[in-house]
C-alpha atoms as a PDB file:
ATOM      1  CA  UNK A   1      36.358  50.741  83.589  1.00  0.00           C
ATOM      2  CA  UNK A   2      37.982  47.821  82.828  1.00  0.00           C
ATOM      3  CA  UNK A   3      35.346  44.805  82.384  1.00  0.00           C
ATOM      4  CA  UNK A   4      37.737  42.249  81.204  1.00  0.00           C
ATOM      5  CA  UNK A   5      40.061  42.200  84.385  1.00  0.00           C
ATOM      6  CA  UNK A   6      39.988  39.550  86.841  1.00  0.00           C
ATOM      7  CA  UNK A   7      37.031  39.399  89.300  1.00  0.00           C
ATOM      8  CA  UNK A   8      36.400  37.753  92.462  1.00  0.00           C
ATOM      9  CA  UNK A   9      34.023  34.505  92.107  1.00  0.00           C
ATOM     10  CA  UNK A  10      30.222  35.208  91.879  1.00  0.00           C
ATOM     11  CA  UNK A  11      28.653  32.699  94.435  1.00  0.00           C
ATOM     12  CA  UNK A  12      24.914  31.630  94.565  1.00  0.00           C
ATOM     13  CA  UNK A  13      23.968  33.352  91.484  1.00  0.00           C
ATOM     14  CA  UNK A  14      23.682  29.610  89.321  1.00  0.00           C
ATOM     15  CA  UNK A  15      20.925  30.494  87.164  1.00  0.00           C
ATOM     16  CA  UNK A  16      21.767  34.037  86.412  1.00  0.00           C
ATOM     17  CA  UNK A  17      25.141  32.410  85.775  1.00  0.00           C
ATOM     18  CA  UNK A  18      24.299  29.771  83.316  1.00  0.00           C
ATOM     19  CA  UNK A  19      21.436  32.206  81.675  1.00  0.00           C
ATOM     20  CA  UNK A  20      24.804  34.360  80.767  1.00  0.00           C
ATOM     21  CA  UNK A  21      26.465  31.279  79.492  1.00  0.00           C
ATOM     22  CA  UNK A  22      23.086  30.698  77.443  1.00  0.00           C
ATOM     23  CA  UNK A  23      23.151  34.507  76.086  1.00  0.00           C
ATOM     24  CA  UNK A  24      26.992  34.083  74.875  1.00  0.00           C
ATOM     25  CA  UNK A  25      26.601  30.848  73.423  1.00  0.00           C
ATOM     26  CA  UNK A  26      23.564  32.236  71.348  1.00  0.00           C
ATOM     27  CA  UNK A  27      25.312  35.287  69.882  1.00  0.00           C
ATOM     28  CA  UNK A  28      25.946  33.593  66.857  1.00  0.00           C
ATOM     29  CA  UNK A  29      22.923  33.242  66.118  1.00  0.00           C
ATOM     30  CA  UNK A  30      22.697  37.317  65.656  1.00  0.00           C
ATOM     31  CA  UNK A  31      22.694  40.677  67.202  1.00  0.00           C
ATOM     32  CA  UNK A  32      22.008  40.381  70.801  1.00  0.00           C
ATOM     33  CA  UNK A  33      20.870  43.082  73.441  1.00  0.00           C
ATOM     34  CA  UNK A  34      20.758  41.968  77.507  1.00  0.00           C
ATOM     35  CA  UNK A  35      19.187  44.148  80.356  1.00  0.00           C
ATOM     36  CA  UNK A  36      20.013  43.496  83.673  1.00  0.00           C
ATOM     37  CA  UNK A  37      17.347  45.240  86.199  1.00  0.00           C
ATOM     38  CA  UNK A  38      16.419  44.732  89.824  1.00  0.00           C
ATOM     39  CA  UNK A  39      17.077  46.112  93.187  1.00  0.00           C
ATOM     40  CA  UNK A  40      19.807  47.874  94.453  1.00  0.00           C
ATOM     41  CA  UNK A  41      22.520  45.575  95.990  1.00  0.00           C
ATOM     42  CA  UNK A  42      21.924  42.540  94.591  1.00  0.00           C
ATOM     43  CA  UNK A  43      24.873  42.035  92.395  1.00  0.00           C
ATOM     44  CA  UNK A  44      23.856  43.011  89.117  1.00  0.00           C
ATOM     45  CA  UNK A  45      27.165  44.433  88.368  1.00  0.00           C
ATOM     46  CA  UNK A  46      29.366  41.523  89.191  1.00  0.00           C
ATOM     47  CA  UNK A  47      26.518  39.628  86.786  1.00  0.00           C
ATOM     48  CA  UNK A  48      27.411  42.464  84.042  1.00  0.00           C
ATOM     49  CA  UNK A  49      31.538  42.125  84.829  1.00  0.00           C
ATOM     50  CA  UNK A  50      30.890  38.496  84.431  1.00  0.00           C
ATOM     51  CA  UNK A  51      29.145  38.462  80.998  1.00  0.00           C
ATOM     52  CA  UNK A  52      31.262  41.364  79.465  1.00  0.00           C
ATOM     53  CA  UNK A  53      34.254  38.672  80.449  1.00  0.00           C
ATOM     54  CA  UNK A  54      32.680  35.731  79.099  1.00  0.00           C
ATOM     55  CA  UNK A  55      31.461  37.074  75.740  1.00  0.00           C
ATOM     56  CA  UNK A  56      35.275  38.704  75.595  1.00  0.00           C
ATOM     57  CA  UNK A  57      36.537  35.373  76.155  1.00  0.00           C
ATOM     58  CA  UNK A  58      34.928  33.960  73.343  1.00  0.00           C
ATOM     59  CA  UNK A  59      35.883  36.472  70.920  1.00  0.00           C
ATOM     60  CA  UNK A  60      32.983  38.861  70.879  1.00  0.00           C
ATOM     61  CA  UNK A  61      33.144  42.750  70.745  1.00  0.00           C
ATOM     62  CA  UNK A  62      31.019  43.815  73.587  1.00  0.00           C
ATOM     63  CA  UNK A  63      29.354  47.269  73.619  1.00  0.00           C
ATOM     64  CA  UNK A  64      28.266  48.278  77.033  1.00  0.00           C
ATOM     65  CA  UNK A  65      26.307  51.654  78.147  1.00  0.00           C
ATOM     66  CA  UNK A  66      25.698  52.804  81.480  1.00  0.00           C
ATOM     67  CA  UNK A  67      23.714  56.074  82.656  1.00  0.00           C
ATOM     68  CA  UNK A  68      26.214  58.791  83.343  1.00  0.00           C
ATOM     69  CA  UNK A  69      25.984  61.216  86.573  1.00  0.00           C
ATOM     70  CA  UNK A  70      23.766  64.166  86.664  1.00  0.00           C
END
C-alpha cells in the first residue's frame, strides 16, 4: 500500500484534520502512538492516508499496522 501517494481532498472532516496537524506537529516532543476507531464508512482511512502523508512530509518515519485477513 502506498500511503504517501497522492489522494483526493478530504472534505468536512476540519477537526479530525487539524487534530492530525496537532499530532504531527507534537512528534517532537517524543514517541507518539494514534488510534483511529469508529464506524464503518466514515472515512477513517482517508484520515489515516492523510496523516501517514503529513508526518512523511515533515520528515518522520511512520510505522503503520493494520489487522491482516483471516
Amino acid at each position: 500500500m502506498n500511503f504517501g501517494a497522492m489522494a483526493e481532498p478530504i472534505i468536512g472532516r476540519r477537526s479530525e484534520l487539524q487534530a492530525l496537524a496537532r499530532f504531527v506537529e507534537a512528534a517532537p516532543a517524543g514517541g507518539r502512538a494514534l488510534l483511529i476507531e469508529g464506524e464503518a464508512g466514515i472515512g477513517k482511512t482517508a484520515l489515516l492516508h492523510e496523516g501517514v502523508r503529513a508526518a512523511q512530509a515533515s520528515g518522520y518515519r511512520v510505522l503503520t499496522a493494520r489487522r491482516g485477513s483471516a
